[in-house]
C-alpha atoms as a PDB file:
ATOM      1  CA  UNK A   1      13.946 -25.985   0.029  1.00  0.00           C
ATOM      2  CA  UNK A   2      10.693 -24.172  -0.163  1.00  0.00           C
ATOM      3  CA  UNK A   3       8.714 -24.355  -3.007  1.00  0.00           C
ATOM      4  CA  UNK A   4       5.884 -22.149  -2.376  1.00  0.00           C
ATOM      5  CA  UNK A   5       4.850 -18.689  -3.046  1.00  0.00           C
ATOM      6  CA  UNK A   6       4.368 -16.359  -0.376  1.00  0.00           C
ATOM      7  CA  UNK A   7       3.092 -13.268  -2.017  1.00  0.00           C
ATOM      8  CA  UNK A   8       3.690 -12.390  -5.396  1.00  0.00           C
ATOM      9  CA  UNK A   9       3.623  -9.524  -7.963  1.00  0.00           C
ATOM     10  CA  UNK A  10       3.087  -9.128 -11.796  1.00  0.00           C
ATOM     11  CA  UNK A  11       5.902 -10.965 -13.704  1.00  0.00           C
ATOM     12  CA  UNK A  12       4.706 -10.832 -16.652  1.00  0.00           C
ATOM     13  CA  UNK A  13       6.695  -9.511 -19.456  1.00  0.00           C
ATOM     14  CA  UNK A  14       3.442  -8.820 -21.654  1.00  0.00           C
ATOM     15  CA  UNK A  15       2.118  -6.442 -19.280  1.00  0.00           C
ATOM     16  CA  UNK A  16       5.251  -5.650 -17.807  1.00  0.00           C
ATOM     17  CA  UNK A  17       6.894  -2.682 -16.087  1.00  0.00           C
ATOM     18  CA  UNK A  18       8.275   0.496 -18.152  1.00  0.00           C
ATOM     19  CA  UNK A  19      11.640   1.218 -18.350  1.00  0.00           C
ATOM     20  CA  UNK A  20      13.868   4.501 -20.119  1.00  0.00           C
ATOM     21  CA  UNK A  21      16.735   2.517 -22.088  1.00  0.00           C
ATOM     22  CA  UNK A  22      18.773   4.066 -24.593  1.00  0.00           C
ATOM     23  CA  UNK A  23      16.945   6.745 -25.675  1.00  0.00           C
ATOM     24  CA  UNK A  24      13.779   4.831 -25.771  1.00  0.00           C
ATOM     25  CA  UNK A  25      10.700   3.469 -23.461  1.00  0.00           C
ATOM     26  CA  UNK A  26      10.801  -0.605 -23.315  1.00  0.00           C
ATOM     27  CA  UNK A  27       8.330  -2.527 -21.884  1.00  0.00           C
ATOM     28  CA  UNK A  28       9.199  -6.140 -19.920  1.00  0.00           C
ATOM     29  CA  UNK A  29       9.038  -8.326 -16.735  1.00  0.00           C
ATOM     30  CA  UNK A  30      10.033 -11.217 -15.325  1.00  0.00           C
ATOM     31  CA  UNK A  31      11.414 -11.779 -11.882  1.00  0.00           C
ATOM     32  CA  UNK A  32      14.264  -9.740 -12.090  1.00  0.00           C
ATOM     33  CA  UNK A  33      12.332  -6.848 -12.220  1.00  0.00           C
ATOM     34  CA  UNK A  34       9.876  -8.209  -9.584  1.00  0.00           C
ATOM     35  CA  UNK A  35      12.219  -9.153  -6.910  1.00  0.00           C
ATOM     36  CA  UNK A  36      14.261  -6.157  -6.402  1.00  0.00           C
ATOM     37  CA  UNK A  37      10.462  -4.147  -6.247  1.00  0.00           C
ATOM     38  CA  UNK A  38       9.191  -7.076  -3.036  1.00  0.00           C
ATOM     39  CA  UNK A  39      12.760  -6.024  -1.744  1.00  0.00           C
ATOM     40  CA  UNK A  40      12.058  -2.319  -1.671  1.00  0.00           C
ATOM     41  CA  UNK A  41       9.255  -2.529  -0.572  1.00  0.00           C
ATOM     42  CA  UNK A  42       9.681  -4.576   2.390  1.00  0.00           C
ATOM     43  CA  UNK A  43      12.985  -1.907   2.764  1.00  0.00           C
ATOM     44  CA  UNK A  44      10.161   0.612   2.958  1.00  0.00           C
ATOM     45  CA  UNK A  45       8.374  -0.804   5.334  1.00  0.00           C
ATOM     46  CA  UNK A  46      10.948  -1.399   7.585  1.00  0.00           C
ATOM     47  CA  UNK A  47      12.316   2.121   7.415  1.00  0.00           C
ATOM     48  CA  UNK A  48       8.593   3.031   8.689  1.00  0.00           C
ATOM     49  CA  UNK A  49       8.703   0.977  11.453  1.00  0.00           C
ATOM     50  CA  UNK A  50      11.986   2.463  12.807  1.00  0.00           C
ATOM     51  CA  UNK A  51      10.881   5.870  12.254  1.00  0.00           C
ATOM     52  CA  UNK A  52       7.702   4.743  15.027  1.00  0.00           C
ATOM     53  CA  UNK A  53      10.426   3.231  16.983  1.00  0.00           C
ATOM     54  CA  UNK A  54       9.808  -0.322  16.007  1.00  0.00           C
ATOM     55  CA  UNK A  55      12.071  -3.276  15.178  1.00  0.00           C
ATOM     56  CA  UNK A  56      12.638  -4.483  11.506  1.00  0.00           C
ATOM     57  CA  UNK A  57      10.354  -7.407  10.603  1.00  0.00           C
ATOM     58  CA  UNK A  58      13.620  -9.566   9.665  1.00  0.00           C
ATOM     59  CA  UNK A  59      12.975 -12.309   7.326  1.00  0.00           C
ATOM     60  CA  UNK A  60       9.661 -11.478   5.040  1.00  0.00           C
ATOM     61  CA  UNK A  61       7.905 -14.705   5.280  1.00  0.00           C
ATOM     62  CA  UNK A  62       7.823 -14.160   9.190  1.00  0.00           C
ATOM     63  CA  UNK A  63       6.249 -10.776   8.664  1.00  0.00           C
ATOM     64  CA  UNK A  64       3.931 -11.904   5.945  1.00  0.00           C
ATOM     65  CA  UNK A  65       2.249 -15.084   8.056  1.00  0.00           C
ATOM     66  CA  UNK A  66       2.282 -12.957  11.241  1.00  0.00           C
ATOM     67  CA  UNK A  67       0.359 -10.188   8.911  1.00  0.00           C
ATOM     68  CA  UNK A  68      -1.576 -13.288   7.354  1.00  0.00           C
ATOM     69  CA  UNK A  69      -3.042 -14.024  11.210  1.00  0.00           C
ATOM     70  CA  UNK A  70      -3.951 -10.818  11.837  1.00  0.00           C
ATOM     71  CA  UNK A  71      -8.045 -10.992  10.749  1.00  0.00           C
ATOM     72  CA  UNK A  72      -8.393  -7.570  10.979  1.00  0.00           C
ATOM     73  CA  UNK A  73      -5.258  -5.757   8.278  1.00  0.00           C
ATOM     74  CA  UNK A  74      -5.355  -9.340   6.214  1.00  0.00           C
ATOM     75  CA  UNK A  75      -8.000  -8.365   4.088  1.00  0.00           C
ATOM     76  CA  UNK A  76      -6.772  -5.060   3.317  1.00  0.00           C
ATOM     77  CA  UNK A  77      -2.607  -5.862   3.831  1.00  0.00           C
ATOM     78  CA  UNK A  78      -3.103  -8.565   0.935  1.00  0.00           C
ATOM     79  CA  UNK A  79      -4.468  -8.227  -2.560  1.00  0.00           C
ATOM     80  CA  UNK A  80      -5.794 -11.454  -3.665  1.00  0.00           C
ATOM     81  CA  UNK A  81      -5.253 -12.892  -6.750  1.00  0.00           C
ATOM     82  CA  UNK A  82      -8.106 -15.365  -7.256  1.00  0.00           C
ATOM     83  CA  UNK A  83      -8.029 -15.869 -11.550  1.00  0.00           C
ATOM     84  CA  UNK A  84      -4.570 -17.451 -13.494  1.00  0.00           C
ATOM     85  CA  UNK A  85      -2.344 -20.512 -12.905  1.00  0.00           C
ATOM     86  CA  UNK A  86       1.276 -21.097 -13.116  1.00  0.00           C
ATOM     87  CA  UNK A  87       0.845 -24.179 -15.486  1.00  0.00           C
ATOM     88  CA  UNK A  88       0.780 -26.426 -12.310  1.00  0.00           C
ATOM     89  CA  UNK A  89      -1.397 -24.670 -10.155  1.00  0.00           C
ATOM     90  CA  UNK A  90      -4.637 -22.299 -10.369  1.00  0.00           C
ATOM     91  CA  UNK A  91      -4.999 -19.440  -8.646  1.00  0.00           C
ATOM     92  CA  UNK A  92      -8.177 -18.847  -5.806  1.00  0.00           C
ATOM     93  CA  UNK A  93      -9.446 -17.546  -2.908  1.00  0.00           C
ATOM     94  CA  UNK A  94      -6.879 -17.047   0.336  1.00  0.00           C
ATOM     95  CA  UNK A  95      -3.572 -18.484  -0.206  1.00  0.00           C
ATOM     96  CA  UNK A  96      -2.806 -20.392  -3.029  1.00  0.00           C
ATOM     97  CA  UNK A  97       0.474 -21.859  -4.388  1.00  0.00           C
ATOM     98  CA  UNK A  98       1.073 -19.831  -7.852  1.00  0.00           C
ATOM     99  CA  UNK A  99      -0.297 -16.162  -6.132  1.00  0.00           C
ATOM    100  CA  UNK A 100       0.780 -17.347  -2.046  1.00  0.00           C
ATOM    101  CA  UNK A 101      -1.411 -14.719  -0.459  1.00  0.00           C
ATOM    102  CA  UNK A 102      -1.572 -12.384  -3.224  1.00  0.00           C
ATOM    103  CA  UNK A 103       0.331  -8.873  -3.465  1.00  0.00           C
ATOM    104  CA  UNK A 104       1.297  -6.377  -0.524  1.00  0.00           C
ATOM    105  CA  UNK A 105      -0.762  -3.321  -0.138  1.00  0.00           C
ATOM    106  CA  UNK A 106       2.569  -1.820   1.714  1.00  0.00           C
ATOM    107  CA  UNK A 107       0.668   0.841   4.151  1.00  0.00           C
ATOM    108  CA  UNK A 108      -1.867  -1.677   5.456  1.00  0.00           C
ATOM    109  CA  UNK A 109       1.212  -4.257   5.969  1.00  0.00           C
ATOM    110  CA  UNK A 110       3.120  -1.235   7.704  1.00  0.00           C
ATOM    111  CA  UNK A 111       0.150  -0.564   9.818  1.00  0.00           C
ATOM    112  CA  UNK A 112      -1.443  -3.847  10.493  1.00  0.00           C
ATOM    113  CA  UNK A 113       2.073  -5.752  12.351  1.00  0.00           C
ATOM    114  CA  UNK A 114       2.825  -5.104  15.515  1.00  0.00           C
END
């Protein structure tokens, strides 16, 4: 089993995400709410890329360390998280194993894969 992070996004239930419950705003976080948002957005992406006539990346990981070659989208495909740890780990320039690569800017990923 893997037990690294390839890109990541807030999961924090402090800062969390807003949500319309019951008749009320809530605020929370947490993976459930992050993993179905990486999911959409790679769906996003890959409904881009057939609309130019391209293939579906297929499994993420292969489209994130093909986008993680490219010098020239990296930079701008990837927002680096360089501050925080994960209790284990600290967080710092280029890949790292609490933040992997840092979040998905999704129209620079889109653009920046072949």
């Amino acid at each position: 089993y893997r037990q690294t992070c390839d890109v990541s996004l807030n999961a924090d239930p402090a800062t969390g995400y807003d949500f319309y419950y019951q008749g009320q705003w809530e605020v929370a976080g947490g993976t459930s709410f992050v993993a179905p948002m990486m999911a959409a957005t790679f769906a996003l992406i890959d409904q881009a890329r057939a609309l130019e006539g391209k293939a579906p990346i297929g499994l993420a990981d292969v489209g994130i360390y093909a986008m993680a070659r490219n010098t020239s989208y990296a930079p701008y495909a990837f927002h680096d998280i360089t501050a925080g740890s994960n209790g284990a780990y600290n967080a710092g320039p280029g890949w790292d194993h609490p933040t992997g690569f840092g979040s998905i800017d999704a129209y620079y990923f889109l653009h920046g894969l072949d």
